[in-house]
PDB file of N, CA and C in Angstrom:
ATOM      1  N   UNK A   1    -185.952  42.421 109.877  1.00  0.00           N
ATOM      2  CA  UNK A   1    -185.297  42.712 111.141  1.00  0.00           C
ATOM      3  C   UNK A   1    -184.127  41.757 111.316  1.00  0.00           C
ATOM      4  N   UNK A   2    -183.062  42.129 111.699  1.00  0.00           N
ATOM      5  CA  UNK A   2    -181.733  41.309 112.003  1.00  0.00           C
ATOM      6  C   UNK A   2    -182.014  40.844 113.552  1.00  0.00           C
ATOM      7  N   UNK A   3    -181.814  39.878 113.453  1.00  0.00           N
ATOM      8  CA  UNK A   3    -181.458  39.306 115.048  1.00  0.00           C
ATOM      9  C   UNK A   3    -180.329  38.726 114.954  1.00  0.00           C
ATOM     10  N   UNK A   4    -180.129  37.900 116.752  1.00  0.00           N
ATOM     11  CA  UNK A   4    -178.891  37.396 116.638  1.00  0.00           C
ATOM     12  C   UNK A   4    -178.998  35.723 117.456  1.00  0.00           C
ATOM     13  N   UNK A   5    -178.765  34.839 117.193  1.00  0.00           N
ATOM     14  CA  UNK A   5    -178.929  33.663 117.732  1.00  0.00           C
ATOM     15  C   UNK A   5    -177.361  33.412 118.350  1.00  0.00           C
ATOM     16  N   UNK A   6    -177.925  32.806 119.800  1.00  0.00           N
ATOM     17  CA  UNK A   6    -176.529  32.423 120.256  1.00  0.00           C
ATOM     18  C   UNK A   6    -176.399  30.700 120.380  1.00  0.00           C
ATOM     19  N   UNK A   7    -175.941  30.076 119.872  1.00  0.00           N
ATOM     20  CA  UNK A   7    -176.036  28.485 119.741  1.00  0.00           C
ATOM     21  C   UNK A   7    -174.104  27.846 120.095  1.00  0.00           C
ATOM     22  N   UNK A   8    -174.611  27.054 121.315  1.00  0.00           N
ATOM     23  CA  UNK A   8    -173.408  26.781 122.074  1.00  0.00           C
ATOM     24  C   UNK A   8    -172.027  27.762 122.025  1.00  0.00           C
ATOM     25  N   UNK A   9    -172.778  28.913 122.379  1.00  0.00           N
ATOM     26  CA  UNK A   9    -171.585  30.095 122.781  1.00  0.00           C
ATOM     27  C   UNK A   9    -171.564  30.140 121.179  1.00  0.00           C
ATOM     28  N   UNK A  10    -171.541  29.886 120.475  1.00  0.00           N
ATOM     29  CA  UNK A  10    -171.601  31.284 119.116  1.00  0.00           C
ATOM     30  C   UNK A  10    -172.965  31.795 118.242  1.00  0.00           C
ATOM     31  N   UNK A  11    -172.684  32.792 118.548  1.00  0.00           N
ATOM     32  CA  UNK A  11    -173.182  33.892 117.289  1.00  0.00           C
ATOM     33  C   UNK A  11    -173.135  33.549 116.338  1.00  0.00           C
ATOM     34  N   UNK A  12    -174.499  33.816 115.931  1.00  0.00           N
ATOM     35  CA  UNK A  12    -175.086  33.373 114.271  1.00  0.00           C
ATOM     36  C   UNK A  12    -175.930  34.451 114.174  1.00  0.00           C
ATOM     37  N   UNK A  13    -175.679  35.472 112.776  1.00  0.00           N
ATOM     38  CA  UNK A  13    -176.322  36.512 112.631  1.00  0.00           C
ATOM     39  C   UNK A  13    -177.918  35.605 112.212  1.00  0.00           C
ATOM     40  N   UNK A  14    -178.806  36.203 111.961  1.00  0.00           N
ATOM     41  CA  UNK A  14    -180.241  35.570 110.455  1.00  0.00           C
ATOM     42  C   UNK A  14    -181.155  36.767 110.950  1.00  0.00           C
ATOM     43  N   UNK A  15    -181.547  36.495 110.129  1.00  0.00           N
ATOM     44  CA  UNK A  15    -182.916  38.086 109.619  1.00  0.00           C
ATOM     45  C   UNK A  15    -184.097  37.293 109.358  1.00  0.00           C
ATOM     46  N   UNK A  16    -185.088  37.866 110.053  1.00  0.00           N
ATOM     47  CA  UNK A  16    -186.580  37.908 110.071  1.00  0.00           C
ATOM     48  C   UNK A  16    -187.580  38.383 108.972  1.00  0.00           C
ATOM     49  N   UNK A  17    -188.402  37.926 108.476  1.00  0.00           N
ATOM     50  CA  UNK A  17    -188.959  38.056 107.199  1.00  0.00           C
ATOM     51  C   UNK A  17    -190.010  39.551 107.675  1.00  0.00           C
ATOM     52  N   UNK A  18    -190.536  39.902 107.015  1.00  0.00           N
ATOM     53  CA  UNK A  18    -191.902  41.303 107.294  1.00  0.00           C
ATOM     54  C   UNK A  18    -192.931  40.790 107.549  1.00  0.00           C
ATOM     55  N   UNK A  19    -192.923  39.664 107.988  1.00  0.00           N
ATOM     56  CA  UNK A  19    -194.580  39.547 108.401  1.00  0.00           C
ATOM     57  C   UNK A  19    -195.261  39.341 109.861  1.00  0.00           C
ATOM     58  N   UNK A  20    -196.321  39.362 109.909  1.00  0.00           N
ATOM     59  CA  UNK A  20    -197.178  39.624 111.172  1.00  0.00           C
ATOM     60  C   UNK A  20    -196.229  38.492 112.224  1.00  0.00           C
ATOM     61  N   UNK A  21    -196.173  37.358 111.715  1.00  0.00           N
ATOM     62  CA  UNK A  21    -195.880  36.213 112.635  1.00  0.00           C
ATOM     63  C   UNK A  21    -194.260  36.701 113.003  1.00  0.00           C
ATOM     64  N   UNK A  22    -193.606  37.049 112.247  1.00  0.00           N
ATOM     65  CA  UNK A  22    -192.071  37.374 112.611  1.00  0.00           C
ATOM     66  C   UNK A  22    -192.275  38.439 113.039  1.00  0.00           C
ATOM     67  N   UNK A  23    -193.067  39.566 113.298  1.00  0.00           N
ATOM     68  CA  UNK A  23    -193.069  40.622 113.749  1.00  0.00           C
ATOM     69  C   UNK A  23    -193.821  40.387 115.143  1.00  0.00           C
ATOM     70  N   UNK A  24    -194.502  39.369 115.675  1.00  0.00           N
ATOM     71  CA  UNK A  24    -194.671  39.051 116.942  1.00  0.00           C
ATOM     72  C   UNK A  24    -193.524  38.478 117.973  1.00  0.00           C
ATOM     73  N   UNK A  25    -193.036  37.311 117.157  1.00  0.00           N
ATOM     74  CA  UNK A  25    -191.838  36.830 117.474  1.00  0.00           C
ATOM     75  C   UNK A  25    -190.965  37.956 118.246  1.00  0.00           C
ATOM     76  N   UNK A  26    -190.437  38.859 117.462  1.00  0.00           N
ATOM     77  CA  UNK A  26    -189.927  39.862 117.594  1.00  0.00           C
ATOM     78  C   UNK A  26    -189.773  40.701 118.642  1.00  0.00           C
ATOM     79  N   UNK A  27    -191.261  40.952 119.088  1.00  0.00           N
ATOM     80  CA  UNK A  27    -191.788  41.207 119.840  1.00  0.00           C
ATOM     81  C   UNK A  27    -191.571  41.095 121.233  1.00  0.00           C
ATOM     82  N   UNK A  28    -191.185  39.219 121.580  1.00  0.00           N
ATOM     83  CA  UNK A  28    -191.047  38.691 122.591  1.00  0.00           C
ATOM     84  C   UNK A  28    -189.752  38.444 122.858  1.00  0.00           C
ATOM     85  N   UNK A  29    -188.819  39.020 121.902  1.00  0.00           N
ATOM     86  CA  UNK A  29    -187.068  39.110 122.544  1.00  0.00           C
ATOM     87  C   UNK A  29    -187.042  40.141 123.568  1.00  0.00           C
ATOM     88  N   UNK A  30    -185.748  39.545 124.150  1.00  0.00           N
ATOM     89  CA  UNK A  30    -185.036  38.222 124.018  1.00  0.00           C
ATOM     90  C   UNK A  30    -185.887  36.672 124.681  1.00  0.00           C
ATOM     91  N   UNK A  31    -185.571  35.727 124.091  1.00  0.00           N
ATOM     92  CA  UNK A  31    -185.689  34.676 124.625  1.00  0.00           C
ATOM     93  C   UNK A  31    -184.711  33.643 124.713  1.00  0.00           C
ATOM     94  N   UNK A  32    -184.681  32.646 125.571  1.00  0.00           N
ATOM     95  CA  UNK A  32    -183.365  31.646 125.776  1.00  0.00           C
ATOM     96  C   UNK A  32    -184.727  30.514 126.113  1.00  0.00           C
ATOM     97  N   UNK A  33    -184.547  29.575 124.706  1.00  0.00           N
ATOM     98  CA  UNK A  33    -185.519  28.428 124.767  1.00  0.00           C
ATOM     99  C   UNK A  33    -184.566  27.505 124.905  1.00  0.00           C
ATOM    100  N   UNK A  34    -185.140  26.103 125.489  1.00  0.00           N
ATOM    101  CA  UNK A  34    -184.814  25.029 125.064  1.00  0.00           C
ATOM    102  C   UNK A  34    -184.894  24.067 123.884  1.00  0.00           C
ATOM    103  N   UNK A  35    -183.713  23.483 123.476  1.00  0.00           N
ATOM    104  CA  UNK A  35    -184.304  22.721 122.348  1.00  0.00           C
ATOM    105  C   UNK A  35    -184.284  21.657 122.289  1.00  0.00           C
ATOM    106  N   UNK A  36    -184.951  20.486 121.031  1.00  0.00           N
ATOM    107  CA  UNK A  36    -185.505  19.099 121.253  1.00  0.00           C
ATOM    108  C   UNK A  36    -185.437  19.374 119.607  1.00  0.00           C
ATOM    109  N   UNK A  37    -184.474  17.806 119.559  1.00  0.00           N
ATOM    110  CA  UNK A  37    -184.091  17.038 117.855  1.00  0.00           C
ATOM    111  C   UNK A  37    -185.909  16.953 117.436  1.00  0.00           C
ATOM    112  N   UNK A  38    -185.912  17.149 116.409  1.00  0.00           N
ATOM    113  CA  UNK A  38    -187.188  16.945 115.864  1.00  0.00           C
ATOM    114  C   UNK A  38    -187.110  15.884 114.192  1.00  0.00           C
ATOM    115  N   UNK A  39    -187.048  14.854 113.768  1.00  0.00           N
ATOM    116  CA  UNK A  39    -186.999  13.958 112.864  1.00  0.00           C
ATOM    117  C   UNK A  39    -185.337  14.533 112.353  1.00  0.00           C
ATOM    118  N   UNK A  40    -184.640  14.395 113.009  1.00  0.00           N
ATOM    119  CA  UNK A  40    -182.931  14.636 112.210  1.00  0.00           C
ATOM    120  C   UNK A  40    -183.085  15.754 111.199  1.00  0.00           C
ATOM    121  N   UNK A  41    -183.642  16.692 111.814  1.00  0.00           N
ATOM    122  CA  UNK A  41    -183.620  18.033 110.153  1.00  0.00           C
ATOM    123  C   UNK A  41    -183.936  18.767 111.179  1.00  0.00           C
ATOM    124  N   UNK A  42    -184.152  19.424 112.199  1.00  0.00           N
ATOM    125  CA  UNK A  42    -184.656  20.310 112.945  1.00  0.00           C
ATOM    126  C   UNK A  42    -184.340  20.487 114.346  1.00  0.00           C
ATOM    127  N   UNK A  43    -184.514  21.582 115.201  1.00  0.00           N
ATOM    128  CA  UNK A  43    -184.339  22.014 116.611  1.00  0.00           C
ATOM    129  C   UNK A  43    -185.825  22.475 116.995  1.00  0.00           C
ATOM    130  N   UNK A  44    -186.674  21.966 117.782  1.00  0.00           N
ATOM    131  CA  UNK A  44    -187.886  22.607 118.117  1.00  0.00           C
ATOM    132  C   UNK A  44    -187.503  23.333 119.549  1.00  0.00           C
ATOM    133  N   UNK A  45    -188.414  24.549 119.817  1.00  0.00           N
ATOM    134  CA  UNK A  45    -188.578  25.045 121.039  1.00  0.00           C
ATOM    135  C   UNK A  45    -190.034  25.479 121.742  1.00  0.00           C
ATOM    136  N   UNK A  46    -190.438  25.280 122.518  1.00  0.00           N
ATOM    137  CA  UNK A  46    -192.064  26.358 122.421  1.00  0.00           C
ATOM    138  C   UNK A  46    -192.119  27.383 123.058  1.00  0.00           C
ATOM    139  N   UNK A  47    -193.117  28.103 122.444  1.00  0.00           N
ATOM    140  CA  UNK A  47    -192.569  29.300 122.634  1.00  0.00           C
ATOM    141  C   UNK A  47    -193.561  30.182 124.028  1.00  0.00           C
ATOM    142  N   UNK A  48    -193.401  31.206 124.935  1.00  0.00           N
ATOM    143  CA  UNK A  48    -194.215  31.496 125.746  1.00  0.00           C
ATOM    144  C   UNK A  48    -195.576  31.638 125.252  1.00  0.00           C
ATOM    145  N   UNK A  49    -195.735  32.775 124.213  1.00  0.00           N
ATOM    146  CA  UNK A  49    -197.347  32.546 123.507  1.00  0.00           C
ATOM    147  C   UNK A  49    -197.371  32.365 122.456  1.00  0.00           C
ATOM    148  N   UNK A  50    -198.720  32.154 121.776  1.00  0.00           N
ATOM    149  CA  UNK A  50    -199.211  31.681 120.631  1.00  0.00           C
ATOM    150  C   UNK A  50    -198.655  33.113 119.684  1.00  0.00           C
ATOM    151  N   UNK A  51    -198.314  32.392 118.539  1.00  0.00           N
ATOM    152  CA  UNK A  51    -197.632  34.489 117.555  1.00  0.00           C
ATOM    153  C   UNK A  51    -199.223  34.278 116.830  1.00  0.00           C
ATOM    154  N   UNK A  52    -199.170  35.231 115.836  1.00  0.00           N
ATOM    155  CA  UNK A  52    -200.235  35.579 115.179  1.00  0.00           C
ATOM    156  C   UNK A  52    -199.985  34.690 114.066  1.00  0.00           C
ATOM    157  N   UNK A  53    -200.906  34.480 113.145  1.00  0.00           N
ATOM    158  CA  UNK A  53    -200.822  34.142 111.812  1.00  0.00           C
ATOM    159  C   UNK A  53    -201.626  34.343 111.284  1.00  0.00           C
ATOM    160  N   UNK A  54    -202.050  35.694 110.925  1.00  0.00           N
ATOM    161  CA  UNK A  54    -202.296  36.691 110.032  1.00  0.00           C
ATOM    162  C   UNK A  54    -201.619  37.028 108.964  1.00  0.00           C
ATOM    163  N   UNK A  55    -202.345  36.800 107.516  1.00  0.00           N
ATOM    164  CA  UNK A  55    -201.780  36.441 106.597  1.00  0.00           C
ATOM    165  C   UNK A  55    -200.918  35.759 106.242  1.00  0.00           C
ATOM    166  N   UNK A  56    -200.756  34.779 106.785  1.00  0.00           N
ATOM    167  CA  UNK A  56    -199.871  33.376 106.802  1.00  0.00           C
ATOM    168  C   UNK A  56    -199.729  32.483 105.241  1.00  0.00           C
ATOM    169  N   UNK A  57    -198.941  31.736 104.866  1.00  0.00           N
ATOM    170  CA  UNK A  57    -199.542  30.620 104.007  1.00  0.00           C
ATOM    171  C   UNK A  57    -199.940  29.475 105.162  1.00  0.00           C
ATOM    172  N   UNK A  58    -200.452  28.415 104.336  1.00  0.00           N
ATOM    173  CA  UNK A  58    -200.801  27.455 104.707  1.00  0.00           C
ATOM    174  C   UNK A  58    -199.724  26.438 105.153  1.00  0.00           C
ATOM    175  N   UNK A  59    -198.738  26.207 104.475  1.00  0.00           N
ATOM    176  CA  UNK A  59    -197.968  25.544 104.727  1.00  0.00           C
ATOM    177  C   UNK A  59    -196.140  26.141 104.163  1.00  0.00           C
ATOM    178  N   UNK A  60    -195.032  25.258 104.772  1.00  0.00           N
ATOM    179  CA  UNK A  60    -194.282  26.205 104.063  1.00  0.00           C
ATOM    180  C   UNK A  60    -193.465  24.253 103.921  1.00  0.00           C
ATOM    181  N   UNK A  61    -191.997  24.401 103.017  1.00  0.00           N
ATOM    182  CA  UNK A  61    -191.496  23.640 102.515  1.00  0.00           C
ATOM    183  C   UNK A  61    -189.667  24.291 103.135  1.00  0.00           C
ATOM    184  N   UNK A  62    -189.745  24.200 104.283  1.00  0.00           N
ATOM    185  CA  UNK A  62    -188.184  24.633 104.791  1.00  0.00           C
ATOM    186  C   UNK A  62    -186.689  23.697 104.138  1.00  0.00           C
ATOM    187  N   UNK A  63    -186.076  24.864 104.348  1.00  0.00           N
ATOM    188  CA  UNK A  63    -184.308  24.566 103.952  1.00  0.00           C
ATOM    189  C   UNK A  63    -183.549  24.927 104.806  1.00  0.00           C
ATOM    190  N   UNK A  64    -182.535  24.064 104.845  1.00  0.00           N
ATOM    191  CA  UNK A  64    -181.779  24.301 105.941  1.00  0.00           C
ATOM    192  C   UNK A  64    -181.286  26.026 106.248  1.00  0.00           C
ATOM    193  N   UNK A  65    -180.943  26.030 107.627  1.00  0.00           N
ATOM    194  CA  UNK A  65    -180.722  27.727 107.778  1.00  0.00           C
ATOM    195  C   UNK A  65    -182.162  28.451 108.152  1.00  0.00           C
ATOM    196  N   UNK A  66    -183.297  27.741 107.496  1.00  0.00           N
ATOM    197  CA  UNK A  66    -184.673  28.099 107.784  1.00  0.00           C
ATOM    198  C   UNK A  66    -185.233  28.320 109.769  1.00  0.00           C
ATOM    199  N   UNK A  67    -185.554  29.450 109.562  1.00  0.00           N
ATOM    200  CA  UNK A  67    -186.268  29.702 111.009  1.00  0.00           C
ATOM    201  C   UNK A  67    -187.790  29.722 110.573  1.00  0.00           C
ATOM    202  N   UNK A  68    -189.225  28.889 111.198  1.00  0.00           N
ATOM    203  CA  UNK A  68    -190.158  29.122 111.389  1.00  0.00           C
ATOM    204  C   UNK A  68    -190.913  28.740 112.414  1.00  0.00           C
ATOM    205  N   UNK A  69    -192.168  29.054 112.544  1.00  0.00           N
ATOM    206  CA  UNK A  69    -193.755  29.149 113.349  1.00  0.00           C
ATOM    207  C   UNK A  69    -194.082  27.855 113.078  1.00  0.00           C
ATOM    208  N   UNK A  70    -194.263  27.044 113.774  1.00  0.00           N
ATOM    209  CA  UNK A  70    -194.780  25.818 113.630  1.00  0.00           C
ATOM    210  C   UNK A  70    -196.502  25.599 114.406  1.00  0.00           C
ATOM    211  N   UNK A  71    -197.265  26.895 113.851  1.00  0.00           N
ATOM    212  CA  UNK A  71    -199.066  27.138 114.678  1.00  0.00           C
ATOM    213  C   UNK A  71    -199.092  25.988 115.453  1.00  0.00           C
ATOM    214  N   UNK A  72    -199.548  24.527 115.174  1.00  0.00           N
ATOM    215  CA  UNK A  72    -200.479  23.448 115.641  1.00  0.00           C
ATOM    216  C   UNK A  72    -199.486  23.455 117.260  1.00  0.00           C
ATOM    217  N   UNK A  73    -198.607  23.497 117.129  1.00  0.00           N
ATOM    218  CA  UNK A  73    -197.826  23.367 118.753  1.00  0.00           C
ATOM    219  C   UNK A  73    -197.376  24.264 119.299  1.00  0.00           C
ATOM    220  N   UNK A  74    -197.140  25.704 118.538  1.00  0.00           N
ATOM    221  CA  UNK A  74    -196.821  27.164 119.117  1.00  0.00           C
ATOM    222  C   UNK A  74    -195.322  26.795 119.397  1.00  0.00           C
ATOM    223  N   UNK A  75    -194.445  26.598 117.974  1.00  0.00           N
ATOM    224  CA  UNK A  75    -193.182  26.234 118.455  1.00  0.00           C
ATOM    225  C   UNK A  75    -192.420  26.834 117.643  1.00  0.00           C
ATOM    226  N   UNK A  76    -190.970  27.347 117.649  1.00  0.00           N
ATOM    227  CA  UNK A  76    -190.058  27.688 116.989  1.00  0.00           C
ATOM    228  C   UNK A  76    -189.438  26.607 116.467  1.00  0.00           C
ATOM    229  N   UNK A  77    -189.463  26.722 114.972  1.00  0.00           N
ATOM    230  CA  UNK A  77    -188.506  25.309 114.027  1.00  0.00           C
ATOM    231  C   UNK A  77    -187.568  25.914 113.337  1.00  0.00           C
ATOM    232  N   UNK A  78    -186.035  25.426 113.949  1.00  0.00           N
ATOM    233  CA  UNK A  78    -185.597  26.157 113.468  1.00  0.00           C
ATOM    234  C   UNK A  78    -184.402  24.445 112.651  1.00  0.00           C
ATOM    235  N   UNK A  79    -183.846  24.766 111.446  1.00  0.00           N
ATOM    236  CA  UNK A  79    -183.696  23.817 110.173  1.00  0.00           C
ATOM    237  C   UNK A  79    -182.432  23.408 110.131  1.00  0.00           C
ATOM    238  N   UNK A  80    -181.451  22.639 110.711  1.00  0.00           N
ATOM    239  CA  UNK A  80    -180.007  21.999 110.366  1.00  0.00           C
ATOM    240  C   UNK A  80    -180.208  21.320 109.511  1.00  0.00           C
ATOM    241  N   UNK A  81    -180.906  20.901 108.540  1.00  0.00           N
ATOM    242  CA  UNK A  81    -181.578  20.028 107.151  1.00  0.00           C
ATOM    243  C   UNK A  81    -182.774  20.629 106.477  1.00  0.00           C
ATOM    244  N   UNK A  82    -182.954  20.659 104.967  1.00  0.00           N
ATOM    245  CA  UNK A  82    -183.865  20.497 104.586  1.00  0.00           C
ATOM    246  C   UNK A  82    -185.480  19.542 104.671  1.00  0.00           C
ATOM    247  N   UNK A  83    -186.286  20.262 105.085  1.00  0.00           N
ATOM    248  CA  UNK A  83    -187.498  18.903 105.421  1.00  0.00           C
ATOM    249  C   UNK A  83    -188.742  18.967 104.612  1.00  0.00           C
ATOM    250  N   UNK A  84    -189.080  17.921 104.385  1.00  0.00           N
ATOM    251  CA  UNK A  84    -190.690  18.121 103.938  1.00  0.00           C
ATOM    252  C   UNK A  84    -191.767  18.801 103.828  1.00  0.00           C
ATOM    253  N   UNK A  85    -192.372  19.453 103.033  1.00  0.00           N
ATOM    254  CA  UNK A  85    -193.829  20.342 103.075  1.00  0.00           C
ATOM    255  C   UNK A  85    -194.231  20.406 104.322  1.00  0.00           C
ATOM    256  N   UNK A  86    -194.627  21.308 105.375  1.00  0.00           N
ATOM    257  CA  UNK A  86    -195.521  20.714 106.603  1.00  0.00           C
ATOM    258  C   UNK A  86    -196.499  21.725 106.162  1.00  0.00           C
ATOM    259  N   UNK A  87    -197.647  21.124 106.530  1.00  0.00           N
ATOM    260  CA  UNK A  87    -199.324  22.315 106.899  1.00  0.00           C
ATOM    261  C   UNK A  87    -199.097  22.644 108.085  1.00  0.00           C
ATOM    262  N   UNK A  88    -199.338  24.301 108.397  1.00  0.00           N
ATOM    263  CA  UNK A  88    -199.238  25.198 109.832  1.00  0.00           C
ATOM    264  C   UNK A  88    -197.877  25.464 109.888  1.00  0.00           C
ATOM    265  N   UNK A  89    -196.762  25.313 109.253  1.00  0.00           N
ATOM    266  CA  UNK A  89    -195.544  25.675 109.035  1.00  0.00           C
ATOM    267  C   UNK A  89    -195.266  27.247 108.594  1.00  0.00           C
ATOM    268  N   UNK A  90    -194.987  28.071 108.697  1.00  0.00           N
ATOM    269  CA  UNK A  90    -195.061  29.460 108.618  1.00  0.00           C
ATOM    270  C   UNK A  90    -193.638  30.417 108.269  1.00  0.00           C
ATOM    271  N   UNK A  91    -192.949  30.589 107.657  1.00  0.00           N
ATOM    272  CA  UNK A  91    -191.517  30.951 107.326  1.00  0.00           C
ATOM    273  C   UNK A  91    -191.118  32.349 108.125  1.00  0.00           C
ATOM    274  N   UNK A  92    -190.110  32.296 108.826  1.00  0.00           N
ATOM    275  CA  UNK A  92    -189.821  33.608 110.002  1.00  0.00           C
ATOM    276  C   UNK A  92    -188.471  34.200 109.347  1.00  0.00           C
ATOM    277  N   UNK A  93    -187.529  33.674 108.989  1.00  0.00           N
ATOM    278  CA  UNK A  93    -186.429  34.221 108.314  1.00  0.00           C
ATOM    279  C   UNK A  93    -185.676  33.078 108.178  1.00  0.00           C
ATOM    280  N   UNK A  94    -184.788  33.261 107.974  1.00  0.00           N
ATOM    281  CA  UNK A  94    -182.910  32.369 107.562  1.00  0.00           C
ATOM    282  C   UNK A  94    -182.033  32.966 108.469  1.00  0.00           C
ATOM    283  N   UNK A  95    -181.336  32.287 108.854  1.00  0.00           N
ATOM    284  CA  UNK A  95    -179.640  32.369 109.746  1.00  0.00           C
ATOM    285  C   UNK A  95    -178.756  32.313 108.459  1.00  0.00           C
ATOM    286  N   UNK A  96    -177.824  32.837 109.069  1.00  0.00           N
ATOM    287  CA  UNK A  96    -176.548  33.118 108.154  1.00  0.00           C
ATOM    288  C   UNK A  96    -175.830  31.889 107.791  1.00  0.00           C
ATOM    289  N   UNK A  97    -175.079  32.157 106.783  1.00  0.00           N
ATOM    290  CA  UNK A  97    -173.773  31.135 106.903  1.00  0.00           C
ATOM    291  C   UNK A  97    -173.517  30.616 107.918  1.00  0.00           C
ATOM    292  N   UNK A  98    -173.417  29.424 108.431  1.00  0.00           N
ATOM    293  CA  UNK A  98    -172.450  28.721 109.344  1.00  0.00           C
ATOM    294  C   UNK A  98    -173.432  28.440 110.460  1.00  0.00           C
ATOM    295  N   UNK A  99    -174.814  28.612 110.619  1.00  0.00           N
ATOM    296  CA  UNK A  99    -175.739  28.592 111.593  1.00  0.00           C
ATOM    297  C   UNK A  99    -176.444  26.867 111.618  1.00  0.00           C
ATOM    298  N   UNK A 100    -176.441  26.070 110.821  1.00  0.00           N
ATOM    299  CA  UNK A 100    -176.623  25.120 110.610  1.00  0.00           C
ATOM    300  C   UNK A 100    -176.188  24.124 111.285  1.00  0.00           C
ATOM    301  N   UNK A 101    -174.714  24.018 111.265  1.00  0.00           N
ATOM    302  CA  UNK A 101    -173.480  23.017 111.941  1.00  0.00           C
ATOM    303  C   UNK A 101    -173.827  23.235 113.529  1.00  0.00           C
ATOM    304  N   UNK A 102    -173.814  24.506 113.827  1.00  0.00           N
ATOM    305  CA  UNK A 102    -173.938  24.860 115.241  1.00  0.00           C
ATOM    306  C   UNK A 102    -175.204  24.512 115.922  1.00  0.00           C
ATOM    307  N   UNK A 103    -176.432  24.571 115.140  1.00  0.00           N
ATOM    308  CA  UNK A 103    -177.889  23.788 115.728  1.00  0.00           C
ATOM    309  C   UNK A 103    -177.293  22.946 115.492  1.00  0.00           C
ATOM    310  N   UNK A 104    -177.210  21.934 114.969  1.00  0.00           N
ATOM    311  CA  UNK A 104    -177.503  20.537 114.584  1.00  0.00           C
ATOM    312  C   UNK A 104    -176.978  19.745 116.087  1.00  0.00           C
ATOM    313  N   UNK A 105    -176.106  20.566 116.849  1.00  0.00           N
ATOM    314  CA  UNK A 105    -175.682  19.665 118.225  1.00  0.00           C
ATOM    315  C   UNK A 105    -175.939  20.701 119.421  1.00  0.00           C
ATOM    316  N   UNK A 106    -176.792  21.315 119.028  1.00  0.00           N
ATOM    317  CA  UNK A 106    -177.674  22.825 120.239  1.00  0.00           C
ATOM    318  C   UNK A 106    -178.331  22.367 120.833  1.00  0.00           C
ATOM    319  N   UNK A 107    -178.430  22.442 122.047  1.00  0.00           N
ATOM    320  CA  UNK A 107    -179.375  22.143 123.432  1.00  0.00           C
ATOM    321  C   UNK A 107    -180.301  22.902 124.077  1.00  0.00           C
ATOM    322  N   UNK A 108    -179.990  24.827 124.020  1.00  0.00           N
ATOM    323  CA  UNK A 108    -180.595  25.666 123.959  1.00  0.00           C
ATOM    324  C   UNK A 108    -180.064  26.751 122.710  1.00  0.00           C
ATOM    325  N   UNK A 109    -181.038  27.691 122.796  1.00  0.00           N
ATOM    326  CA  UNK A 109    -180.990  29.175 121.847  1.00  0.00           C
ATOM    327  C   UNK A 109    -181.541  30.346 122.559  1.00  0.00           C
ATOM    328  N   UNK A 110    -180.610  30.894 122.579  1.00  0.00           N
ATOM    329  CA  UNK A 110    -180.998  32.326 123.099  1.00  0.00           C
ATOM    330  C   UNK A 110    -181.264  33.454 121.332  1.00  0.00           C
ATOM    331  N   UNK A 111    -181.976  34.240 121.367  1.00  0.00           N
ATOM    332  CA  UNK A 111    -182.780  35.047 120.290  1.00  0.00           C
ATOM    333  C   UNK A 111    -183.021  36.190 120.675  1.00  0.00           C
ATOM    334  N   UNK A 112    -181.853  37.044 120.162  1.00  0.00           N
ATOM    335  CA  UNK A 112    -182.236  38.413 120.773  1.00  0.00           C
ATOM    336  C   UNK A 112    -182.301  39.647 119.287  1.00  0.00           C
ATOM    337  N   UNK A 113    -182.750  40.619 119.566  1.00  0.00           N
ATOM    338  CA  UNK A 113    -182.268  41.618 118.170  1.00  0.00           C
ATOM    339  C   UNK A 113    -181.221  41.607 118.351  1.00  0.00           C
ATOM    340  N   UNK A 114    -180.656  42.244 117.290  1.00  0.00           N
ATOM    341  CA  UNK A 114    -179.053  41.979 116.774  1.00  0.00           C
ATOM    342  C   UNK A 114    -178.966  43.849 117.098  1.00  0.00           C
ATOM    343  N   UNK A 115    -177.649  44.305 117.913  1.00  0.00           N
ATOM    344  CA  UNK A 115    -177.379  45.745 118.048  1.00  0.00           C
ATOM    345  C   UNK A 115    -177.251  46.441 116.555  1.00  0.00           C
TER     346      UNK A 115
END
């Protein structure tokens, strides 16, 4: 599924992976979260409810551009850096080109499907 992230007034296309957890996500657009620096590699938000993680891995190993499910806190992580293995980490899709620069100094995100 294509969505569209809006990060300090611009548009950043990224696409959603096929699975249960991105297909809940999905679900709950649009949303306009707040966000919070998370160890200099990340934007956290939380999210209204818990998504599913049904058929999940266990852990995932994100790269920058990376959107995921972060289970243990019910949060959206979304990646201006590459970070470390986490357990309960869950992979939702990638942002496009140029989506990176624009989190890395984002305060909120709005997340809607893309027309």
């Amino acid at each position: 599924m294509n969505i569209r992230l809006t990060l300090n007034g611009h548009r950043i296309d990224a696409t959603l992976n096929d699975s249960a957890t991105a297909r809940d996500l999905a679900a709950q657009l649009p949303l306009t979260l707040s966000l919070r620096d998370f160890h200099q590699a990340e934007k956290i938000a939380d999210l209204p409810r818990k998504l599913s993680t049904s058929g999940a891995p266990e852990g995932a190993d994100p790269k920058a551009g990376d959107l995921a499910y972060y289970a243990p806190w019910n949060q959206l992580a979304t990646y201006y850096r590459d970070a470390p293995y986490a357990a309960g980490l869950i992979p939702l899709g990638h942002m496009a080109d140029g989506g990176t620069e624009q989190l890395a100094t984002a305060d909120e995100i709005t997340v809607e499907a893309a027309p």
